[in-house]
Structures are given as structure tokens and as C-alpha cells.
C-alpha atoms as a PDB file:
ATOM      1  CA  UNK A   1      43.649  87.734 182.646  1.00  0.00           C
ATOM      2  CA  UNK A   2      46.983  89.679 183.151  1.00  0.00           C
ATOM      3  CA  UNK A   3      48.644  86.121 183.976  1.00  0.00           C
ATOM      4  CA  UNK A   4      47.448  84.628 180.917  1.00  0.00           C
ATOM      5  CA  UNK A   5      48.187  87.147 178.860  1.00  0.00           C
ATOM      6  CA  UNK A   6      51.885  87.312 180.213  1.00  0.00           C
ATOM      7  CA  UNK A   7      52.209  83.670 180.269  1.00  0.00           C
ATOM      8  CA  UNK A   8      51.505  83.951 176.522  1.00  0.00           C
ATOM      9  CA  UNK A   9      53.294  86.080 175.791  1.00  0.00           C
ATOM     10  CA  UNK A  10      56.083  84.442 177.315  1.00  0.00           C
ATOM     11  CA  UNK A  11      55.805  81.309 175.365  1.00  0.00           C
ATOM     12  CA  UNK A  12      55.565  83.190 172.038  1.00  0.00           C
ATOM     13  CA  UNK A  13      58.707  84.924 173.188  1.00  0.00           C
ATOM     14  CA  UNK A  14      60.775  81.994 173.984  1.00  0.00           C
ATOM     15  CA  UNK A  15      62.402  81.188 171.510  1.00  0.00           C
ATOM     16  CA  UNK A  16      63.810  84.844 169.968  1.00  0.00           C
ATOM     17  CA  UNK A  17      65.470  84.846 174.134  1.00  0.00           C
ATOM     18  CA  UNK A  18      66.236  81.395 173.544  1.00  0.00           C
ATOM     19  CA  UNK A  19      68.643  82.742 170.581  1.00  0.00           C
ATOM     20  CA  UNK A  20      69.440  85.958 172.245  1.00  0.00           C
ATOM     21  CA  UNK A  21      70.823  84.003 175.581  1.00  0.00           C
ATOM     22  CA  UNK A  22      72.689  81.714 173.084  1.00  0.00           C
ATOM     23  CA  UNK A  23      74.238  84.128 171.234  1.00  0.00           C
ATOM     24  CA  UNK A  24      75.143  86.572 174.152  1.00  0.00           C
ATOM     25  CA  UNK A  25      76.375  83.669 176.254  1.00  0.00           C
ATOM     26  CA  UNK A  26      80.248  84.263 174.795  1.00  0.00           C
ATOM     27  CA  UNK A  27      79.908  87.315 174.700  1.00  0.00           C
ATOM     28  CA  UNK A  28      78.824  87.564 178.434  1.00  0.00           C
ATOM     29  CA  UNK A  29      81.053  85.155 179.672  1.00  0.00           C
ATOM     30  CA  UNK A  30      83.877  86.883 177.941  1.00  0.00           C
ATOM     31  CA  UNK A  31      83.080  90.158 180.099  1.00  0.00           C
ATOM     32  CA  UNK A  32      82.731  88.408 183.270  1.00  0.00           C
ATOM     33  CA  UNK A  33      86.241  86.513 182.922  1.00  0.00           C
ATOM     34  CA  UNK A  34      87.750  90.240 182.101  1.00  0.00           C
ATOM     35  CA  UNK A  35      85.991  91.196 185.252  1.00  0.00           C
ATOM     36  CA  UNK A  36      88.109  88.313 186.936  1.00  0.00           C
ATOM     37  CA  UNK A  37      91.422  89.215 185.727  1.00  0.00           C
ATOM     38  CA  UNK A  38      91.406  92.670 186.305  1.00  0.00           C
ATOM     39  CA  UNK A  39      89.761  92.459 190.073  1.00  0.00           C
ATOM     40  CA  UNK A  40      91.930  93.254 192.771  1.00  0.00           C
ATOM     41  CA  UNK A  41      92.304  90.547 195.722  1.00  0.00           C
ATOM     42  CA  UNK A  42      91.570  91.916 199.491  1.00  0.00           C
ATOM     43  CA  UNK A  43      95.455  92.089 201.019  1.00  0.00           C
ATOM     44  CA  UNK A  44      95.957  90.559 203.716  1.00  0.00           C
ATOM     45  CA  UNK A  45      99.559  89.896 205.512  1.00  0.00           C
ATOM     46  CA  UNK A  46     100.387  86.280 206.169  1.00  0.00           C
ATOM     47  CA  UNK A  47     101.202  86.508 209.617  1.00  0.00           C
ATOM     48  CA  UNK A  48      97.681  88.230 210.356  1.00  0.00           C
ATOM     49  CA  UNK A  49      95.815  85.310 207.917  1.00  0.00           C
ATOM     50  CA  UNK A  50      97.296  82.893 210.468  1.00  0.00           C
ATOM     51  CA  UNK A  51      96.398  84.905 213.731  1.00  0.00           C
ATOM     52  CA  UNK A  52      92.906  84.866 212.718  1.00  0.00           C
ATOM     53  CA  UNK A  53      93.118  81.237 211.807  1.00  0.00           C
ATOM     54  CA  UNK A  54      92.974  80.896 215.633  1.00  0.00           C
ATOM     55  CA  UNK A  55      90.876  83.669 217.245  1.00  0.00           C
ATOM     56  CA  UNK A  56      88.373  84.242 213.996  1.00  0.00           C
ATOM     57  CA  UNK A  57      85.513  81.541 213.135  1.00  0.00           C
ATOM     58  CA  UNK A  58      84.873  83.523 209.872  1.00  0.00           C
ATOM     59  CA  UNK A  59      88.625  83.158 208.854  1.00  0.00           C
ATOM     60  CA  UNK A  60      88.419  79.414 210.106  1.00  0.00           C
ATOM     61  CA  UNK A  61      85.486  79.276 207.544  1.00  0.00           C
ATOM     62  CA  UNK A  62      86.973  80.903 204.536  1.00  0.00           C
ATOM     63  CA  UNK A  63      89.769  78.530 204.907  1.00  0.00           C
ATOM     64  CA  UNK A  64      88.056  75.447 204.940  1.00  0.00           C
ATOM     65  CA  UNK A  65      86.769  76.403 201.964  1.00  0.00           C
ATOM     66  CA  UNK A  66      89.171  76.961 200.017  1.00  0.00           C
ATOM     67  CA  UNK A  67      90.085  73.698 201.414  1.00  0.00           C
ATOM     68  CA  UNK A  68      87.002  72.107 199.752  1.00  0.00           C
ATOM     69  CA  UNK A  69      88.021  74.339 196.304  1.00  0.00           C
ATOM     70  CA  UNK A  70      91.145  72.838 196.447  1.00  0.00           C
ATOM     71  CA  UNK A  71      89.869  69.032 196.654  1.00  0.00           C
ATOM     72  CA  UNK A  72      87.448  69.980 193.949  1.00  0.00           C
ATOM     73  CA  UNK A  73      90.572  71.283 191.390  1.00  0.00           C
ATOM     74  CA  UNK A  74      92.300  67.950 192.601  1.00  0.00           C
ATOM     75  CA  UNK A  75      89.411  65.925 191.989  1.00  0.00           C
ATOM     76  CA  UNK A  76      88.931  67.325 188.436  1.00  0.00           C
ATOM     77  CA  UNK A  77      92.399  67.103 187.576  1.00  0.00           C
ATOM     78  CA  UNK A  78      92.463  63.470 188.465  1.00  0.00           C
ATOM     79  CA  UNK A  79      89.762  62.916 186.478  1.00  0.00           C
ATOM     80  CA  UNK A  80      91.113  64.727 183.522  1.00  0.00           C
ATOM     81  CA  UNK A  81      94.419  62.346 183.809  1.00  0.00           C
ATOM     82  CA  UNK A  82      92.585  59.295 184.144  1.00  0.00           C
ATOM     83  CA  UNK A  83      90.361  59.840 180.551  1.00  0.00           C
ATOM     84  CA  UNK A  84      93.623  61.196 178.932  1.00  0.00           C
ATOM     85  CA  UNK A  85      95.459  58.094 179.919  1.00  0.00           C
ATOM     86  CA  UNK A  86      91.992  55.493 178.724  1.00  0.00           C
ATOM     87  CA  UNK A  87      92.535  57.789 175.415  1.00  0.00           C
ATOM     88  CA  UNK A  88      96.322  56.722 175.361  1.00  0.00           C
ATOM     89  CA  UNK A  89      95.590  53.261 174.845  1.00  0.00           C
ATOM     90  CA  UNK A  90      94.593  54.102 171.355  1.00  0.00           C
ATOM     91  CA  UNK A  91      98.134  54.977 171.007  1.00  0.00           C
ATOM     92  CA  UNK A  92      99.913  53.517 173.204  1.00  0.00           C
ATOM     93  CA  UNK A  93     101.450  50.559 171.014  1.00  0.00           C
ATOM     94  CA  UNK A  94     102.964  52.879 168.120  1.00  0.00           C
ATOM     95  CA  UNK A  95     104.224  55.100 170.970  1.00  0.00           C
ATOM     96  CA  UNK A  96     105.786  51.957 172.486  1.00  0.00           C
ATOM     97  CA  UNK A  97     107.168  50.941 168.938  1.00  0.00           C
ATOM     98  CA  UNK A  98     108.678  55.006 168.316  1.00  0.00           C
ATOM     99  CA  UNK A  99     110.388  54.873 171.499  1.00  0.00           C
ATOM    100  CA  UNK A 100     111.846  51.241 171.353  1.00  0.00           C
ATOM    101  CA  UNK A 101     113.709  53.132 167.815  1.00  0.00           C
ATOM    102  CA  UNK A 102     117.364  53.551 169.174  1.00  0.00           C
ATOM    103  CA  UNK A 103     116.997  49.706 170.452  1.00  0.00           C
ATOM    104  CA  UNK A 104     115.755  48.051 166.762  1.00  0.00           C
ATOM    105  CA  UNK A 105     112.353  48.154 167.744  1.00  0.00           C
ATOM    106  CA  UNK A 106     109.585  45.964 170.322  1.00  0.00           C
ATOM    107  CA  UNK A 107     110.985  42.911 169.410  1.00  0.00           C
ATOM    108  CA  UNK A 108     114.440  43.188 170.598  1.00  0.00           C
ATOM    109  CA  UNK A 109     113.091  43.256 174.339  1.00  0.00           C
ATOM    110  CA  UNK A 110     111.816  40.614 176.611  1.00  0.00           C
ATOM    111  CA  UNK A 111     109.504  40.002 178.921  1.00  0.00           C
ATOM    112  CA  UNK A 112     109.786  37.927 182.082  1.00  0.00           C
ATOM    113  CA  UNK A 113     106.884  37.828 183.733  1.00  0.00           C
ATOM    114  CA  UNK A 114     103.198  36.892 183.160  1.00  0.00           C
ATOM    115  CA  UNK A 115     101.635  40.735 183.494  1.00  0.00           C
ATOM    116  CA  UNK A 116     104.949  42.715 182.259  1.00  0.00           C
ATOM    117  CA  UNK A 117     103.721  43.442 179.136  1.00  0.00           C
ATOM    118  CA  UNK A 118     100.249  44.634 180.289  1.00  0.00           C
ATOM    119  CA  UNK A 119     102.488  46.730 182.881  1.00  0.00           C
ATOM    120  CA  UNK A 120     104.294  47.899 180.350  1.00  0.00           C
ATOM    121  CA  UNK A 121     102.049  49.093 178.031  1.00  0.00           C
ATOM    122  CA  UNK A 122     100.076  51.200 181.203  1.00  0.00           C
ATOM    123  CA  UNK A 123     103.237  52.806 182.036  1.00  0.00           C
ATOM    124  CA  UNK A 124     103.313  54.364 178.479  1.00  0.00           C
ATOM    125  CA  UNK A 125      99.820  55.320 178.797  1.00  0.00           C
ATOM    126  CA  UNK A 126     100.381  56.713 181.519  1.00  0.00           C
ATOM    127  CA  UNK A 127     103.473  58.755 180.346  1.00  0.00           C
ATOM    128  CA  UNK A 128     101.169  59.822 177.272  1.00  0.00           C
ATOM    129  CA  UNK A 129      98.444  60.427 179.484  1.00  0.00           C
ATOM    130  CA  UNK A 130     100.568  63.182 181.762  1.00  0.00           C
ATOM    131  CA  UNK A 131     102.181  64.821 178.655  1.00  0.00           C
ATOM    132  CA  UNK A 132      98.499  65.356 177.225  1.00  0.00           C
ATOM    133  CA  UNK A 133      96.966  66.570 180.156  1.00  0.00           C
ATOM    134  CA  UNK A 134      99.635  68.918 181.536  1.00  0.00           C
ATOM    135  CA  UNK A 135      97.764  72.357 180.543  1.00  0.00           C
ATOM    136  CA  UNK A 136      94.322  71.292 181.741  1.00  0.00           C
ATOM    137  CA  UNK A 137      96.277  70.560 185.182  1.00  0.00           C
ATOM    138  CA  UNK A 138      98.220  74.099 185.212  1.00  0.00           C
ATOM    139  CA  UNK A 139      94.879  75.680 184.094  1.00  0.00           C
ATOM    140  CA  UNK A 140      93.485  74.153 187.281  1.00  0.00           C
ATOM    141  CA  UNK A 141      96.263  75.398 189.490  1.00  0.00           C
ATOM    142  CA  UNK A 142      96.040  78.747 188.025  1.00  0.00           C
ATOM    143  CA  UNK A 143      92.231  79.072 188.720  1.00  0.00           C
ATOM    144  CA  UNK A 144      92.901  77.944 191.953  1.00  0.00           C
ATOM    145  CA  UNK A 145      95.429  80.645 192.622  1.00  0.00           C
ATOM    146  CA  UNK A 146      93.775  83.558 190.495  1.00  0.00           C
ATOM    147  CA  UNK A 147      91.544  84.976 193.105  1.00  0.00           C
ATOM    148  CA  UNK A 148      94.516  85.372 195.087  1.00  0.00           C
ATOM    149  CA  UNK A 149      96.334  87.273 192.669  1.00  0.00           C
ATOM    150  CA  UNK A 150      96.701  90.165 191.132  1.00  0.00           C
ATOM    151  CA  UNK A 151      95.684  91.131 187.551  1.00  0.00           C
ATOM    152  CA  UNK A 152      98.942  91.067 186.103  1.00  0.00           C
ATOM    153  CA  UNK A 153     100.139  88.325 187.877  1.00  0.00           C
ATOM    154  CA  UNK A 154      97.075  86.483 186.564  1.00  0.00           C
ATOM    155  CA  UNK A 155      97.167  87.506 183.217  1.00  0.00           C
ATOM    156  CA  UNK A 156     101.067  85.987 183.734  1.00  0.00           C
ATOM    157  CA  UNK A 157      99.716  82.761 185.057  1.00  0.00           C
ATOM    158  CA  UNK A 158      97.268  82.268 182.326  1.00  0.00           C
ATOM    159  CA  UNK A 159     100.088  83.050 179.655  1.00  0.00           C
ATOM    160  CA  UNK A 160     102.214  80.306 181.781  1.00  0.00           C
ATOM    161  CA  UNK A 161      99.911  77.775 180.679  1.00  0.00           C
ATOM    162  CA  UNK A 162     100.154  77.044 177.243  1.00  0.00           C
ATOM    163  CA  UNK A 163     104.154  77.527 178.114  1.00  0.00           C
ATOM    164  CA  UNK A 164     104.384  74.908 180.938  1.00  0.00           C
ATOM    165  CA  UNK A 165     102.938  72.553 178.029  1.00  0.00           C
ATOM    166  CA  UNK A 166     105.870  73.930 175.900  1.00  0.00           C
ATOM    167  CA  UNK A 167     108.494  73.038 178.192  1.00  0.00           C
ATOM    168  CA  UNK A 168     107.055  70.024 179.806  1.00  0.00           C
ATOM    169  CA  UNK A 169     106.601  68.483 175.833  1.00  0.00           C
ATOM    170  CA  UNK A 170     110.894  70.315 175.343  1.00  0.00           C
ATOM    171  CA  UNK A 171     111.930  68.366 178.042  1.00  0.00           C
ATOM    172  CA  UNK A 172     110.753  64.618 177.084  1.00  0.00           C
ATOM    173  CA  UNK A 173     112.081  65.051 173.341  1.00  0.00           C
ATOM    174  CA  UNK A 174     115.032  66.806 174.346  1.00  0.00           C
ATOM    175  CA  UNK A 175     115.417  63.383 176.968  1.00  0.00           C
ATOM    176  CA  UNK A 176     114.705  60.991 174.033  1.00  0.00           C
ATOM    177  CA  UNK A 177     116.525  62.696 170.700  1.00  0.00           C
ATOM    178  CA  UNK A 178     119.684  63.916 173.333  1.00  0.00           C
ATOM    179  CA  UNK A 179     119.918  62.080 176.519  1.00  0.00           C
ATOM    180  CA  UNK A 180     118.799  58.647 175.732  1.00  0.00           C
ATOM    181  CA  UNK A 181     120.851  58.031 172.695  1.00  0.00           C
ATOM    182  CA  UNK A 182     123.874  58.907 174.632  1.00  0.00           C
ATOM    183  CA  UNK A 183     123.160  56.944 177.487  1.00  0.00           C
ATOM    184  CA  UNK A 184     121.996  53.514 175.232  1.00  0.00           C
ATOM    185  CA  UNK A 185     125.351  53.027 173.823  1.00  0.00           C
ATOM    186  CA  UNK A 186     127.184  53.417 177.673  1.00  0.00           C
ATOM    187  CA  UNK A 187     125.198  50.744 179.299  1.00  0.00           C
ATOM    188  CA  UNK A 188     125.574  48.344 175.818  1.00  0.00           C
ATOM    189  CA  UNK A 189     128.933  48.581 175.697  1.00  0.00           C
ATOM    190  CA  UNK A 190     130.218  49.078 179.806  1.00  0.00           C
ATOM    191  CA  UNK A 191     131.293  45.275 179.402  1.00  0.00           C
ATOM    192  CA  UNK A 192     131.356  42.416 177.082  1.00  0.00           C
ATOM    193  CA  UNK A 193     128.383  40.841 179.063  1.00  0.00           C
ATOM    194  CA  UNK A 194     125.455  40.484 176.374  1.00  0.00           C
ATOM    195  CA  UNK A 195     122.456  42.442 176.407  1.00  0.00           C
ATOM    196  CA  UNK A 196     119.338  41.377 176.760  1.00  0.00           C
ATOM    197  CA  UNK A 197     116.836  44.112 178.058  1.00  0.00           C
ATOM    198  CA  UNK A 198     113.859  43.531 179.471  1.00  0.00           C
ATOM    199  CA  UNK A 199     110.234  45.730 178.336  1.00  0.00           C
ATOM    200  CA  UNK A 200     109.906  46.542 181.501  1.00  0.00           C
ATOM    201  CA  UNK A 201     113.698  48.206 182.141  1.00  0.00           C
ATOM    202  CA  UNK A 202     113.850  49.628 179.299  1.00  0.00           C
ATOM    203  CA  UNK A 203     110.581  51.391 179.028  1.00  0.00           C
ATOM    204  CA  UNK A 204     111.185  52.299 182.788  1.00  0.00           C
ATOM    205  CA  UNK A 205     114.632  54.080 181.897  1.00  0.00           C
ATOM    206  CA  UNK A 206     112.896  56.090 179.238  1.00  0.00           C
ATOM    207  CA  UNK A 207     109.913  57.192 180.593  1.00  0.00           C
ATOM    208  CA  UNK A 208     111.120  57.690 184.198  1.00  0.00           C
ATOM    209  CA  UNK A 209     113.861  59.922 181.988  1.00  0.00           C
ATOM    210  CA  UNK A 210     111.367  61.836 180.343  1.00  0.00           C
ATOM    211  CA  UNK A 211     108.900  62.400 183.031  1.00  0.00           C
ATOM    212  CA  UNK A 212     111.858  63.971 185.446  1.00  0.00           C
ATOM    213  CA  UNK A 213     113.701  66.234 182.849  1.00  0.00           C
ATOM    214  CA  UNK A 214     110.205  67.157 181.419  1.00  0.00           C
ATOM    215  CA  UNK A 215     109.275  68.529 184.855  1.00  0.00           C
ATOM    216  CA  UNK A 216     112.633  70.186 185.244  1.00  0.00           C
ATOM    217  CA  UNK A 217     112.010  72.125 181.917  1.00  0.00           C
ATOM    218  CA  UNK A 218     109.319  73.687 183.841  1.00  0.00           C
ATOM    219  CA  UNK A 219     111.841  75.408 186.556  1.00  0.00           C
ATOM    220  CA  UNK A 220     112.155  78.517 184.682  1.00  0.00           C
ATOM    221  CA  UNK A 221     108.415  79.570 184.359  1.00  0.00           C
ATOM    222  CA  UNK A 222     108.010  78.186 188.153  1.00  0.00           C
ATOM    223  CA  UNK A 223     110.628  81.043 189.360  1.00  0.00           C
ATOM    224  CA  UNK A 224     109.188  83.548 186.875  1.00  0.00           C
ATOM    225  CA  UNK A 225     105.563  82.841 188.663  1.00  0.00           C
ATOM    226  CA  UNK A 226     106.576  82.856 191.876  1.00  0.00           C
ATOM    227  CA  UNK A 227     108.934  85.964 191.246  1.00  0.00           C
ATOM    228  CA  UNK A 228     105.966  87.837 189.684  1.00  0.00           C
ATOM    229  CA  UNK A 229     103.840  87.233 193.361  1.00  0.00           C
ATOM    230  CA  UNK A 230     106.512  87.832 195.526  1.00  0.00           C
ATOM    231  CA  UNK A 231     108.149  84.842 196.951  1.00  0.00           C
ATOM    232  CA  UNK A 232     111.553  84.765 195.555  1.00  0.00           C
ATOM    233  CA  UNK A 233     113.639  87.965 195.104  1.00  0.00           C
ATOM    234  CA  UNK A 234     116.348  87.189 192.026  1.00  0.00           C
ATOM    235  CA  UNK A 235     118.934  88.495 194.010  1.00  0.00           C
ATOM    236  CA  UNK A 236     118.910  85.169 196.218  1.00  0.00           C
ATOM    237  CA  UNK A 237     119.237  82.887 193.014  1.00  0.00           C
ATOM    238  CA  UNK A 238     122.336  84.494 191.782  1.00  0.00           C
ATOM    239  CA  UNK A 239     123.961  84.655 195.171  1.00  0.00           C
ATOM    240  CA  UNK A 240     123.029  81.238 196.031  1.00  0.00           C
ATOM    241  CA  UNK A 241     123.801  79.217 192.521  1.00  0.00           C
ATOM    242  CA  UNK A 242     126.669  77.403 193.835  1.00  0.00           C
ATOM    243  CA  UNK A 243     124.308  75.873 196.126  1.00  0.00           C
ATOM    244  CA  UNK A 244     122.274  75.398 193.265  1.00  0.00           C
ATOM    245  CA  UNK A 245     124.892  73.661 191.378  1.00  0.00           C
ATOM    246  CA  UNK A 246     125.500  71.159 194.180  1.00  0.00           C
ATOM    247  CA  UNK A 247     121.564  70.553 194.877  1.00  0.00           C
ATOM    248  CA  UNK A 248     121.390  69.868 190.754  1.00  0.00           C
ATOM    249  CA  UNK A 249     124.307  67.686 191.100  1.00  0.00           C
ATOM    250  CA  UNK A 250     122.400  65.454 193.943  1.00  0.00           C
ATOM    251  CA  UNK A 251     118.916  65.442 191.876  1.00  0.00           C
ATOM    252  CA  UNK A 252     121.033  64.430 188.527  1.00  0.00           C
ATOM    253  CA  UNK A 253     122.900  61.596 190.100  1.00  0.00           C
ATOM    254  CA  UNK A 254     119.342  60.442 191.604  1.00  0.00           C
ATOM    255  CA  UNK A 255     117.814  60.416 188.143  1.00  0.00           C
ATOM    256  CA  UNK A 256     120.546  59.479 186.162  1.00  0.00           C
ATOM    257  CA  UNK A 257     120.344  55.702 185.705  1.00  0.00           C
ATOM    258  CA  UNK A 258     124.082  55.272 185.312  1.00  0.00           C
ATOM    259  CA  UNK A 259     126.946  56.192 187.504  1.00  0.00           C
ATOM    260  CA  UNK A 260     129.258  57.551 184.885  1.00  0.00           C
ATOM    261  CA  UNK A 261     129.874  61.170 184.685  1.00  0.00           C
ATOM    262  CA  UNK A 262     128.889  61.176 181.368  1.00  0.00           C
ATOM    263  CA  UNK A 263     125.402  61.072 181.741  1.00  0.00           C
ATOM    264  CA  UNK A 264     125.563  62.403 184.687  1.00  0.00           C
ATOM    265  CA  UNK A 265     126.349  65.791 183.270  1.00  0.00           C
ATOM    266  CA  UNK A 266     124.275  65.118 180.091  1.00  0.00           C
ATOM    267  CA  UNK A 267     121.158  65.791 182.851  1.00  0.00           C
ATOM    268  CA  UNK A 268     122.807  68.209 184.777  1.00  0.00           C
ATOM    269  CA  UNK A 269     124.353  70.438 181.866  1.00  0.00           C
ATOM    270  CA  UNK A 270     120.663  71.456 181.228  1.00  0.00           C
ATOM    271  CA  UNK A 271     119.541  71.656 184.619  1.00  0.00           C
ATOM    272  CA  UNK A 272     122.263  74.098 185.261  1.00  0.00           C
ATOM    273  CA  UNK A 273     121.220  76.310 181.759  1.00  0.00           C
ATOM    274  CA  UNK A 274     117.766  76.119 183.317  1.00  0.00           C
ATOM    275  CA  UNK A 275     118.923  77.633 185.919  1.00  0.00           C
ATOM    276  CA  UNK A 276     120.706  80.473 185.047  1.00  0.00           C
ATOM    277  CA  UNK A 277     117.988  80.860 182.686  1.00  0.00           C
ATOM    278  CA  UNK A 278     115.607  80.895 185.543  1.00  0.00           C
ATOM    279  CA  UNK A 279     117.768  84.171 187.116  1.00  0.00           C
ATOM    280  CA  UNK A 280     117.714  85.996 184.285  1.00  0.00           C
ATOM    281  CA  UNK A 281     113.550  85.804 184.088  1.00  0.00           C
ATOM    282  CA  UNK A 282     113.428  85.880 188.102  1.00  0.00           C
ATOM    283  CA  UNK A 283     115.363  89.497 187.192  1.00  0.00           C
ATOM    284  CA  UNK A 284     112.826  90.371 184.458  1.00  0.00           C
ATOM    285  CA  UNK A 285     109.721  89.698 186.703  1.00  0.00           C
ATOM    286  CA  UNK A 286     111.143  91.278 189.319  1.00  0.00           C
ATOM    287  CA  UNK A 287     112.062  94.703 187.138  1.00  0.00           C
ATOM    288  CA  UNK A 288     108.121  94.270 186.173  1.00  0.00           C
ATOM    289  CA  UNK A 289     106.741  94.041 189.504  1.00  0.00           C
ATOM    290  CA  UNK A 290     108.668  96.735 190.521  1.00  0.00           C
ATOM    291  CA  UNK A 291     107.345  98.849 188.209  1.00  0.00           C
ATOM    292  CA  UNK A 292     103.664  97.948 188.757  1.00  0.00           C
ATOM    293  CA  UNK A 293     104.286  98.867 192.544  1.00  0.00           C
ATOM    294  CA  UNK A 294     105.593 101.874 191.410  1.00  0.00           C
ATOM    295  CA  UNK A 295     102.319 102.736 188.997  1.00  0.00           C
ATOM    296  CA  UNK A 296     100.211 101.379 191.933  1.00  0.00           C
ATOM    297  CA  UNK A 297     101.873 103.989 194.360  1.00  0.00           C
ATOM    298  CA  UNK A 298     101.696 107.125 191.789  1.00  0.00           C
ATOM    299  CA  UNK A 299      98.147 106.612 191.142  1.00  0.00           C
ATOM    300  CA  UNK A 300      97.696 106.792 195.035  1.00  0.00           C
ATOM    301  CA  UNK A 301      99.094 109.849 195.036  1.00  0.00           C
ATOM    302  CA  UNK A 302      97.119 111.200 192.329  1.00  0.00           C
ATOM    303  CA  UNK A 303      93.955 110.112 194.056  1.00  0.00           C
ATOM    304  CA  UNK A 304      95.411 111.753 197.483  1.00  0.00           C
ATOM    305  CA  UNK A 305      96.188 115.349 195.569  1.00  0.00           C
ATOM    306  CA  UNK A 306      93.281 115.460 194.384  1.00  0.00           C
END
């Protein structure tokens, strides 16, 4: 009779905690996710992490499965890229016609060969595709560093991502409004040969373009992250930036389509800005990581006195 009665009374129930679990579900999640960020990770030095690699089945273990969490972040972010670039076929074409602008449009290029024009057209997609997924990617490498981390340097990570967006997004406009309209009238005009461009050089020179100096846009928040954790020290940058000049130098004259030292600096005249842009926040992470420590260490102190 008891189990009838609370069966009953169950079923008359369910749907007010029906409502109640929908409507606390934000609410709930929103408190476990704080929970996340501001849990501390278990410290462990690299060296020893290794060591136990070898002599410890549990660390073996734990590191095959973050192995496995790491092919499932890959997995999803594939996925992810491959529906945003089916959903860039919708667009594709315009976005073809927009960026064919500073040459007078589709119809001043050729095509050669039987499947250029289908190749073509997935090369944009793909470009679009890339550009649109970008934060659901760095969202995905951010949750699988987080439990890693520390709070602030996962609140920083999770700020990072809307801002990697920024910059990725900076970098293929600044490319197309800067870059490529410098670049067009060089190549047109080197000789008195005619020009006749095919769709798929052309649209390969300007989305290769894009694609590179959009992911060297993202150099600055890269050394602020990795500043903020520990790996780089800003000190190194700014000693080091003549290095850095020539290493830019070699990565612009790879990307740079032409040979003249025009364009040549046109890529690396950024890259270089980016740079010293990137000490500057490596300095301002560091100055904030320094002062966490030094928090950390007072409150230790605290806790030891009393």
C-alpha cells in the first residue's frame, strides 16, 4: 500500500518537478561551471608527470585518457568544421563574387579544367567554413586545457575566445582591403605579358593570403595565454626580437606570393607590429601572474600564523 501510494504520488508530482528541473537547469549549470573555473588543479612538476609515466600504471592511465579526451575535442571540432563549411555553400557564390571585386568580378577569370570550378567554389567554403567556426574550435581547446589550469588563467582563456575570433576575422579583411589590393596591381603590371587569371590562382592567392595572416593575427593572444601559464617569460621576447625579425622575414617570403620587397614587407610590417605587440601583453601577463603568486603566497602565510 505504501508503494502505491508513493508511486501516486509520484505521478501526480511529475510534472510541478518536471518545471522545477527545467527551470533550475540554468541556474544549476551556471553554479557548477563557477565551480569549474574557480577549482584549483592538483600541481604536479613536469619532470615527475613523466617519471611516473614509466614506473606508475595509474599515471599511465590518467594519460591515456586524456588521450581519449583529446580525440573526442578533435573529433567534435572536425565535425563542427565540416557542417560550417556544408552551411557555406549557401554563400559561397556571393562570397566568391565579393572577393573577385578588385579583379571586375567572376567573369574576368577562367577556368581550365573540367572540376576547377567545383574546386574552386569548395576552397571558398572551406575558407568561410574556418572563419565561422574558429571560436567553437578555441572553445574546444580551452575546455581541453581548463582542468589543467588555474582559475585565472581560465577565466583568461575563456575571455581569449571570443578575441581569437576577433583577430582571426582582423586578419583576413585586413589581407583583402590592405594586402591584396597592393599586391593585384604588382603582378598585372610586372610585364607587358597579358593577364589572364585563372579561378583557381586567383582564389588560391586570396584565400591562402587570408587564411595565413588571419592565423598570424592570433600571435598576440597565443603569447598572452601561454605567458599567463607559464611557458614564456617576456623577458626572452624582447631579448630575442632580432631573431624574431629574421624568423618573420623567412615565414613572409614563404607566404608572400611575389618576390618583390614590396609585398614582402606589406606581410611582414604587421607581423613585426604583432610582435612587439605580443611583448608588451607577454609583459602585462607576466606583471599579473606575478601578482597572483604573490596573493597565493600571502594567504599561505595567513593560514600558517594563524
Amino acid at each position: 500500500m505504501r508503494r502505491f501510494f508513493l508511486g501516486l504520488w509520484r505521478i501526480i508530482t511529475f510534472p510541478f518537478r518536471l518545471v522545477f528541473n527545467i527551470i533550475a537547469f540554468p541556474f544549476r549549470a551556471i553554479s557548477r561551471f563557477r565551480r569549474f573555473l574557480n577549482t584549483e588543479p592538483d600541481e604536479r612538476p613536469i619532470a615527475d608527470v613523466f617519471v611516473d609515466l614509466v614506473a606508475s600504471q595509474d599515471t599511465r592511465e590518467i594519460f591515456w585518457e586524456q588521450v581519449i579526451a583529446l580525440r573526442a575535442h578533435i573529433i567534435r571540432s572536425v565535425s563542427v568544421l565540416a557542417l560550417a563549411v556544408i552551411a557555406a555553400f549557401w554563400v559561397a557564390e556571393p562570397v566568391m563574387e565579393f572577393l573577385t571585386g578588385p579583379v571586375g568580378g567572376l567573369e574576368k577569370l577562367q577556368a581550365i579544367q573540367v572540376t576547377e570550378e567545383i574546386g574552386v567554389f569548395m576552397r571558398v567554403a572551406m575558407t568561410i567554413g574556418i572563419a565561422i567556426s574558429i571560436p567553437y574550435i578555441s572553445l574546444e581547446l580551452w575546455m581541453f586545457a581548463a582542468p589543467g589550469l588555474k582559475p585565472r588563467e581560465k577565466k583568461l582563456g575563456l575571455a581569449g575566445i571570443p578575441l581569437a575570433a576577433i583577430l582571426f576575422l582582423g586578419g583576413m579583411i585586413f589581407t583583402f582591403k590592405v594586402m591584396i589590393p597592393a599586391a593585384l596591381p604588382f603582378l598585372a603590371g610586372f610585364t607587358k605579358i597579358s593577364q589572364f587569371w585563372t579561378a583557381n590562382e586567383y582564389f588560391g592567392f586570396v584565400t591562402g593570403l587570408m587564411l595565413w595572416i588571419g592565423l598570424f593575427f592570433e600571435f598576440p593572444l597565443v603569447i598572452y595565454v601561454l605567458t599567463s601559464v607559464g611557458l614564456i617569460q617576456p623577458q626572452i621576447l624582447a631579448q630575442q626580437w632580432r631573431l624574431a625579425v629574421v624568423i618573420i622575414a623567412l615565414l613572409a617570403a614563404a607566404v608572400t606570393p611575389t618576390v618583390d620587397p614590396v609585398n614582402m614587407g606589406l606581410v611582414m610590417i604587421p607581423m613585426v607590429l604583432l610582435y612587439f605587440i605580443s611583448i608588451g601583453l607577454s609583459y602585462l601577463a607576466y606583471a599579473g601572474r606575478k601578482k597572483e603568486a604573490v596573493k597565493v603566497e600571502e594567504s599561505f602565510s595567513d593560514e600558517g600564523a594563524g
